[in-house]
Protein backbone atom coordinates (compact mmCIF):
# COMPACT_ATOMS: atom_id res chain seq x y z
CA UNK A 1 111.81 124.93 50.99
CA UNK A 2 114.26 125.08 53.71
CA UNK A 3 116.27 127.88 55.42
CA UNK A 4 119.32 126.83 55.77
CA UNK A 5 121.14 129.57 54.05
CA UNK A 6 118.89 131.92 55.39
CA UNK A 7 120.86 134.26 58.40
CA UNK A 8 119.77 133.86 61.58
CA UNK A 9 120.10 135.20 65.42
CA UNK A 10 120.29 133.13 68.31
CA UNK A 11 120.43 133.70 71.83
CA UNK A 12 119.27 130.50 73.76
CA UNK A 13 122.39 127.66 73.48
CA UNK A 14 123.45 125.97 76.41
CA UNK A 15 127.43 126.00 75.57
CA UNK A 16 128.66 122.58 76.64
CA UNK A 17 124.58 121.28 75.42
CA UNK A 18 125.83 122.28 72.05
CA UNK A 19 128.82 120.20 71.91
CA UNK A 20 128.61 117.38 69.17
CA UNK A 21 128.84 114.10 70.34
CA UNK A 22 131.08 113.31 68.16
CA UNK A 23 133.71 115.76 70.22
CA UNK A 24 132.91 114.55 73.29
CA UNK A 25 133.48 110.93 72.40
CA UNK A 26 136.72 112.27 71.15
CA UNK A 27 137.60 113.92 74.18
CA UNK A 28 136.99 111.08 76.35
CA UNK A 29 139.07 108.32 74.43
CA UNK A 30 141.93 111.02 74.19
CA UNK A 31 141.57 111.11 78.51
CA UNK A 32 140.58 107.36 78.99
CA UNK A 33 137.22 108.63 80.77
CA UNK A 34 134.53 105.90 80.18
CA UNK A 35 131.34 107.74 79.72
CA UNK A 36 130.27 105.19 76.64
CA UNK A 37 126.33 104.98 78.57
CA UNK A 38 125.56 108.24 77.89
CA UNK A 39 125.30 107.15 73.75
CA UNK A 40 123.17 105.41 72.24
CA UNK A 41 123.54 102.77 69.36
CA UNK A 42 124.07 105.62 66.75
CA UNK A 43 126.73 107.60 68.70
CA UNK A 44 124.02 110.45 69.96
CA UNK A 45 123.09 111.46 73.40
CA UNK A 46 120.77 108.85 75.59
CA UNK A 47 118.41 109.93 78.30
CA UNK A 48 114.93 108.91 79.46
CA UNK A 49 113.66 111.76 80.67
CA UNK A 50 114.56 115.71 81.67
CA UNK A 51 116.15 115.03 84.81
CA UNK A 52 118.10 112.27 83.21
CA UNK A 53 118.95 114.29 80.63
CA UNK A 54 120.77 116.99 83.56
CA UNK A 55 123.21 113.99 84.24
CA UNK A 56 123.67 112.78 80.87
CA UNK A 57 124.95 116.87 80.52
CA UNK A 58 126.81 116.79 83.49
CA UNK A 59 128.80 113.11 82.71
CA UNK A 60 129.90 114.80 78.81
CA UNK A 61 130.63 118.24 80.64
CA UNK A 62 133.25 115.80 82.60
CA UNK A 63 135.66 115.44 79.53
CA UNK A 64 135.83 119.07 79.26
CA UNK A 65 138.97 119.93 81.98
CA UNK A 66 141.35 122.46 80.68
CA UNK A 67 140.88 125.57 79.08
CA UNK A 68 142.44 124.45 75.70
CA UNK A 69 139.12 121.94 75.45
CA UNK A 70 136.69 125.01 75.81
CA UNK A 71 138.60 126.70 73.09
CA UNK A 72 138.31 123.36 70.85
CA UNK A 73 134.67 123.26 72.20
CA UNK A 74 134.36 126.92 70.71
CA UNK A 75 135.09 126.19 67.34
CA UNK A 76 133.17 122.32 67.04
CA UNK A 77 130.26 124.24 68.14
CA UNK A 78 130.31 127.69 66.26
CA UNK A 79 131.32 125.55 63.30
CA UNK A 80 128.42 123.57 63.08
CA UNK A 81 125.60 126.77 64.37
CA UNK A 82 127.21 128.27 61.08
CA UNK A 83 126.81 126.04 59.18
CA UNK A 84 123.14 126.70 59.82
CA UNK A 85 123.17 130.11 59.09
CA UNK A 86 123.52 131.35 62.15
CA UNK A 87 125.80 134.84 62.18
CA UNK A 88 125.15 135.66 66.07
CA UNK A 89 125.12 133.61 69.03
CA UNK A 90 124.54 134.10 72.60
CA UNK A 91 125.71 131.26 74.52
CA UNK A 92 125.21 130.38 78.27
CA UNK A 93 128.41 129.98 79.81
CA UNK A 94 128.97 128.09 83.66
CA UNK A 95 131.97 128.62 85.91
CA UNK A 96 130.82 126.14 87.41
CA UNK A 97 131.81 123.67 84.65
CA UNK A 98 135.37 126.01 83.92
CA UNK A 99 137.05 125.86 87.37
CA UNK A 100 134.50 124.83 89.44
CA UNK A 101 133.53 128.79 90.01
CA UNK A 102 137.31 129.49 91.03
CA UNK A 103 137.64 133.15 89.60
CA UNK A 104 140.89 132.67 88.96
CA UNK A 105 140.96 129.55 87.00
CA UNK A 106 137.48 131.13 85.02
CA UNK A 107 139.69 133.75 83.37
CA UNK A 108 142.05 131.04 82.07
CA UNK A 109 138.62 129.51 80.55
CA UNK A 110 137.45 132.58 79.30
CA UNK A 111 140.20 133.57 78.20
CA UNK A 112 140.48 130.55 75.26
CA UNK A 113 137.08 130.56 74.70
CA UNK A 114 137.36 134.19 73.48
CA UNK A 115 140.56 133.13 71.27
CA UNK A 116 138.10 130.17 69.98
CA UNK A 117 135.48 132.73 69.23
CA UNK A 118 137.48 135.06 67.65
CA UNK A 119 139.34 132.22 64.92
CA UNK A 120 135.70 131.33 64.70
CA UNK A 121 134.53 134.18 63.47
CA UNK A 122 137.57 134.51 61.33
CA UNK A 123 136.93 131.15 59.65
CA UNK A 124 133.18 130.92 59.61
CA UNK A 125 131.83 134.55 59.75
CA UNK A 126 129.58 133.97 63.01
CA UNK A 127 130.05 136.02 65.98
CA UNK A 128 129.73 135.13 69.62
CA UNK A 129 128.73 136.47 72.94
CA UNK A 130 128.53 134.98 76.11
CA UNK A 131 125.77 134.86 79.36
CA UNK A 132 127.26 133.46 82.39
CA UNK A 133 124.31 131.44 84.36
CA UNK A 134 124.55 130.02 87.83
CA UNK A 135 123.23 126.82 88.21
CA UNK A 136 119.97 126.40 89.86
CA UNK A 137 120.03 122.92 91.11
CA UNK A 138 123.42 123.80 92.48
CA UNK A 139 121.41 126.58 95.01
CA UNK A 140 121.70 129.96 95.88
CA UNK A 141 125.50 129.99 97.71
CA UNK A 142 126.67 128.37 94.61
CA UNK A 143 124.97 130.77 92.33
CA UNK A 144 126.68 134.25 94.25
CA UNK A 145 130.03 132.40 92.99
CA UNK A 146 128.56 132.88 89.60
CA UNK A 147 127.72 135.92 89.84
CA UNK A 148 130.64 136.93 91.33
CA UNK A 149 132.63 135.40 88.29
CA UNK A 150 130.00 137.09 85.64
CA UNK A 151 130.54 140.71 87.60
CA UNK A 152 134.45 140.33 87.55
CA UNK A 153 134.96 139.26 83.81
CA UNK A 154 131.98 141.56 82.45
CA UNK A 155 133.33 143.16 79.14
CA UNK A 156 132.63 143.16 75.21
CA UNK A 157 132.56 139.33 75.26
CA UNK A 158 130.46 138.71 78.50
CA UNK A 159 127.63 140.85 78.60
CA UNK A 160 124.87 139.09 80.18
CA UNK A 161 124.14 136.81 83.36
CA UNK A 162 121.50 134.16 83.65
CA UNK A 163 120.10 131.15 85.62
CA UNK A 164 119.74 127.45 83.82
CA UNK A 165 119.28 124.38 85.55
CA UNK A 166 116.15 122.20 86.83
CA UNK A 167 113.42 125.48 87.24
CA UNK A 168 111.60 123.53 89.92
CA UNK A 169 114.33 123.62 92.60
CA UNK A 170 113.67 126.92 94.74
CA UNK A 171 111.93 129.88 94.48
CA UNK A 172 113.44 132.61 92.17
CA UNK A 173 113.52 135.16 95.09
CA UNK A 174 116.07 132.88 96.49
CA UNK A 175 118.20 133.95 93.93
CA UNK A 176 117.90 137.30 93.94
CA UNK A 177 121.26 138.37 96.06
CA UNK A 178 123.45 137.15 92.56
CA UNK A 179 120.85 138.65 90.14
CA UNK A 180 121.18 142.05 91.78
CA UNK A 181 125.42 142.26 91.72
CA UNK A 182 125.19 141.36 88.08
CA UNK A 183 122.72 144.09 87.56
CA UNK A 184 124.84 146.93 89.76
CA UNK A 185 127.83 145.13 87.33
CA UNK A 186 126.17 146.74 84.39
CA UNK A 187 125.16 143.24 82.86
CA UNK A 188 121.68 141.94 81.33
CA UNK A 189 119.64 139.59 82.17
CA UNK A 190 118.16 136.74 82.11
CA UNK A 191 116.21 133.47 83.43
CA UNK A 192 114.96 130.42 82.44
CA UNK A 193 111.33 130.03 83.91
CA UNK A 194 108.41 128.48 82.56
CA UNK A 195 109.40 125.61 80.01
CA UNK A 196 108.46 123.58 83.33
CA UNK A 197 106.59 125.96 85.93
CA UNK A 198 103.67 127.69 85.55
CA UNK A 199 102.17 131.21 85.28
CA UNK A 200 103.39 131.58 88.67
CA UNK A 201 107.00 130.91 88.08
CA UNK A 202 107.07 133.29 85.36
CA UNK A 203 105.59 136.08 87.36
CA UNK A 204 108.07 135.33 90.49
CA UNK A 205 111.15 135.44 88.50
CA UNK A 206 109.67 138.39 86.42
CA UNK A 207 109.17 140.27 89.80
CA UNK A 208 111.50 139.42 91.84
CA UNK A 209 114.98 138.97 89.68
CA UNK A 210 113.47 141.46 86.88
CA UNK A 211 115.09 139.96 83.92
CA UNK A 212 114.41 141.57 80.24
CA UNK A 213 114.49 138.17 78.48
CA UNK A 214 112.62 134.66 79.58
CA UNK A 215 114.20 131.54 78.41
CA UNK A 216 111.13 129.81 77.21
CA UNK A 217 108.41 131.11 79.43
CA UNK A 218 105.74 129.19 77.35
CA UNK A 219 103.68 128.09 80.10
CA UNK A 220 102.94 132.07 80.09
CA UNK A 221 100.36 130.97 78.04
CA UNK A 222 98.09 129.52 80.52
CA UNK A 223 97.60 133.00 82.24
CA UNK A 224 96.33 135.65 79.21
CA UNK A 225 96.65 138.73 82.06
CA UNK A 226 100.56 137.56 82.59
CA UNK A 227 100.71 137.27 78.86
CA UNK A 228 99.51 140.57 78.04
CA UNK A 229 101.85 141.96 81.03
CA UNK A 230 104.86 140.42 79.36
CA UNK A 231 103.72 142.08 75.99
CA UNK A 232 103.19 145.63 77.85
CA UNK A 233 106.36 145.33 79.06
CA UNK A 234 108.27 144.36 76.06
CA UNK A 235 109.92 141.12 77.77
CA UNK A 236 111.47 139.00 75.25
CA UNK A 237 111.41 135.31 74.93
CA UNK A 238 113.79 133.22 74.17
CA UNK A 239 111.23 130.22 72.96
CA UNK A 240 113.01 126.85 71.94
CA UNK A 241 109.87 124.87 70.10
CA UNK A 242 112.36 121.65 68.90
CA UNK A 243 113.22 121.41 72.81
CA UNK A 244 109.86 121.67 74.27
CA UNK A 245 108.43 119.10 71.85
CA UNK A 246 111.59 116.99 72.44
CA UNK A 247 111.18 116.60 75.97
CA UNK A 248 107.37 116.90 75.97
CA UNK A 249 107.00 120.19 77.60
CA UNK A 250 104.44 120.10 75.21
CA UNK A 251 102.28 118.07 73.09
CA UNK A 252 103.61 118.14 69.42
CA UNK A 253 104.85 121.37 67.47
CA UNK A 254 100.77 122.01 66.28
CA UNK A 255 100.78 122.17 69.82
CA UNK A 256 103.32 124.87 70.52
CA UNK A 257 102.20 128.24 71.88
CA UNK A 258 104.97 130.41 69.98
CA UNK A 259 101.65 131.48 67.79
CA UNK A 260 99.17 132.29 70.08
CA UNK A 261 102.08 134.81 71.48
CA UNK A 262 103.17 136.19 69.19
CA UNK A 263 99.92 137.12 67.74
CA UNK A 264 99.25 138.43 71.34
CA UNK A 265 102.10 140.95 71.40
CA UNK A 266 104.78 139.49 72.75
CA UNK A 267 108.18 139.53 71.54
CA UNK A 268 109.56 135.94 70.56
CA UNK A 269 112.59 134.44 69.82
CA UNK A 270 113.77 130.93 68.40
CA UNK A 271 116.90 128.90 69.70
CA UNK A 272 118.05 125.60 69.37
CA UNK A 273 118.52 125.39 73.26
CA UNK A 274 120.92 121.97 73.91
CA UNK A 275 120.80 120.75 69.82
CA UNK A 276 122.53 117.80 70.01
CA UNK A 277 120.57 116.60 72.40
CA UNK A 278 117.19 117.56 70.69
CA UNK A 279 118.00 116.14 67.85
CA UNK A 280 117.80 119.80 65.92
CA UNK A 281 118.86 122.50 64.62
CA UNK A 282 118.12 126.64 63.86
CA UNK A 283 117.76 125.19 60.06
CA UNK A 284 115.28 122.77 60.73
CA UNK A 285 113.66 125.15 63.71
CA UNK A 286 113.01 127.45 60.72
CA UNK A 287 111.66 124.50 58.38
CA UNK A 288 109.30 123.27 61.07
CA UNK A 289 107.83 127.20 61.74
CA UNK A 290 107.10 127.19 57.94
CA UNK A 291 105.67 123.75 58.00
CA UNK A 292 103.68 123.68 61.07
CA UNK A 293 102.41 127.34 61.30
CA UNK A 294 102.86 128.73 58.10
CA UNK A 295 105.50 131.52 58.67
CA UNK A 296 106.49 132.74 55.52
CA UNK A 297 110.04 134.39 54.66
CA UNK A 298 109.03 137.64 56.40
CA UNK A 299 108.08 136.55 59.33
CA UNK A 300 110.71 134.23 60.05
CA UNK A 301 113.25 137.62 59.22
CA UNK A 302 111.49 139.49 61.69
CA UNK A 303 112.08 136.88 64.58
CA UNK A 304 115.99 137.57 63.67
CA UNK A 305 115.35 141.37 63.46
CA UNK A 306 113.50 140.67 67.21
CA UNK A 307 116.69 138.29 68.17
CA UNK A 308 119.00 141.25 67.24
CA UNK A 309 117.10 143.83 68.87
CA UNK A 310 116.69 141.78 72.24
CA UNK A 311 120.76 140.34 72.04
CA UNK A 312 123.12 141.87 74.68
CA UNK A 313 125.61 143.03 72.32
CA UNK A 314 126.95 146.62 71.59
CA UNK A 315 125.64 149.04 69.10
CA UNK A 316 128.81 148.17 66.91
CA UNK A 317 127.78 144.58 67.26
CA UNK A 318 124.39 144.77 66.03
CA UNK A 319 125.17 146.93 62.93
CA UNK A 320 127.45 144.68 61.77
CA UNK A 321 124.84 141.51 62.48
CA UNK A 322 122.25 143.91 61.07
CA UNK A 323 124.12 144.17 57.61
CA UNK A 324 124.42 140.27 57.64
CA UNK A 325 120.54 140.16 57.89
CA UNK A 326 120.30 142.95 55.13
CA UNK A 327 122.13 141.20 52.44
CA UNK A 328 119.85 138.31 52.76
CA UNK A 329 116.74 140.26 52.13
């Protein structure tokens, strides 16, 4: 059986991760920007390892310059999550990559990816909302300029702010000046932590940027007190199996600990993450949660009632999404 059809919430997709290759190839003959290593023989995205991986993102997020190729990039990508079923999305969004963090030149950005999003939704019935993250490899300075952008432009479309990037540069307390002006913006938050760190960098950026969601946070699982903490206090993760097996943040899917926390309390989620790049989609996330662990129909709708519940939409929002997830039932 698979789920293709099935309606689903997501809230983990790295924006520019989720263009198609295909685009990005296009992009770059249309601009005469050589970037033909970053393929391999069958036209997808090459890289050896994670850190590779950072500049094989970087080199495609090159043949993205104007605002008119973010609002293309809206609709390649928003096309193809619904053709997966997926009726909500929460992407993370970089200034750094529209403008180079230049406020000004961000609204321009913003400004056609919300026309994308909207003929999106028109066309395709899926409906997106965006996180801005800073970039943590790009360090702390660079991250206020973020922030700065994410507090400015905060609205019906931009509701959250987040950090991405390689989790083992810095400490997240270093981070905490841009965390706390998007929280006094009235945004929500997040952080990625623990798809690469341990306990301990789960607990740091729990206490010291207090976010409501994780991305990932799966090496949680090798501290049960932390785990039970999370649970207690109703953080949410935003879990991405297809990734973590992808780039061997763990051993194989049997491997994953989305089960073990779950069954402990905590509140999970399922995203795609960079899908392209992973080789996956929410479809087959779905089909490999049934195949690997079991998860029946029900339990798979109650990760998207979880999704909906954690997503940093508006109460109008999440009716509508809610009715979307109805139907299906």
């Amino acid at each position: 059986m698979s789920f293709k059809s099935m309606p689903k919430v997501e809230l983990h997709l790295h924006f520019e991760g989720a263009a198609p290759p295909a685009f990005i190839r296009g992009l770059a003959k249309e601009k005469s920007i050589d970037i033909s290593k970053i393929f391999d023989e069958k036209g997808g995205y090459a890289y050896r390892d994670f850190d590779h991986f950072l500049t094989v993102y970087e080199a495609a997020c090159t043949t993205l310059r104007s605002p008119e190729d973010f609002r293309r990039l809206t609709l390649a990508v928003l096309e193809e999550s619904a053709s997966h079923g997926v009726v909500y999305s929460e992407t993370f969004l970089s200034p750094d990559f529209c403008g180079g963090g230049d406020l000004s030149a961000w609204r321009d950005y913003l400004a056609a990816i919300e026309d994308g999003a909207a003929e999106a939704e028109k066309k395709f019935g899926i409906t997106l909302r965006g996180i801005i993250t800073c970039i943590r490899h790009f360090g702390p300075e660079q991250a206020k300029t973020a922030a700065r952008c994410a507090a400015e432009t905060k609205g019906d479309f931009i509701t959250g702010f987040g950090m991405a990037g390689a989790e083992m540069v810095g400490r997240p307390g270093d981070f905490s000046y841009s965390f706390d002006m998007a929280r006094e913006a009235g945004l929500r938050l997040t952080c990625h932590a623990g798809e690469w760190g341990g306990p301990d960098m789960v607990a740091d950026t729990l206490r010291d940027l207090r976010p409501e969601r994780i991305g990932h946070g799966i090496n949680a699982i090798h501290d049960l007190a932390l785990v039970d903490r999370i649970a207690e206090d109703g953080i949410v993760l935003e879990v991405c199996p297809g990734s973590n097996v992808f780039l061997n943040a763990v051993k194989s899917w049997k491997d994953h600990p989305i089960v073990r926390l779950r069954d402990r309390g905590v509140k999970v989620t399922v995203s795609t993450d960079d899908p392209p790049f992973f080789h996956t989609t929410m479809t087959a996330e779905f089909d490999m949660l049934a195949r690997t662990f079991g998860w029946e129909e029900d339990v798979l709708s109650d990760l998207n009632k979880t999704a909906l519940d954690a997503a940093f939409c508006d109460p109008a929002t999440k009716e509508k999404i809610a009715k979307k997830l109805e139907l299906s039932q």
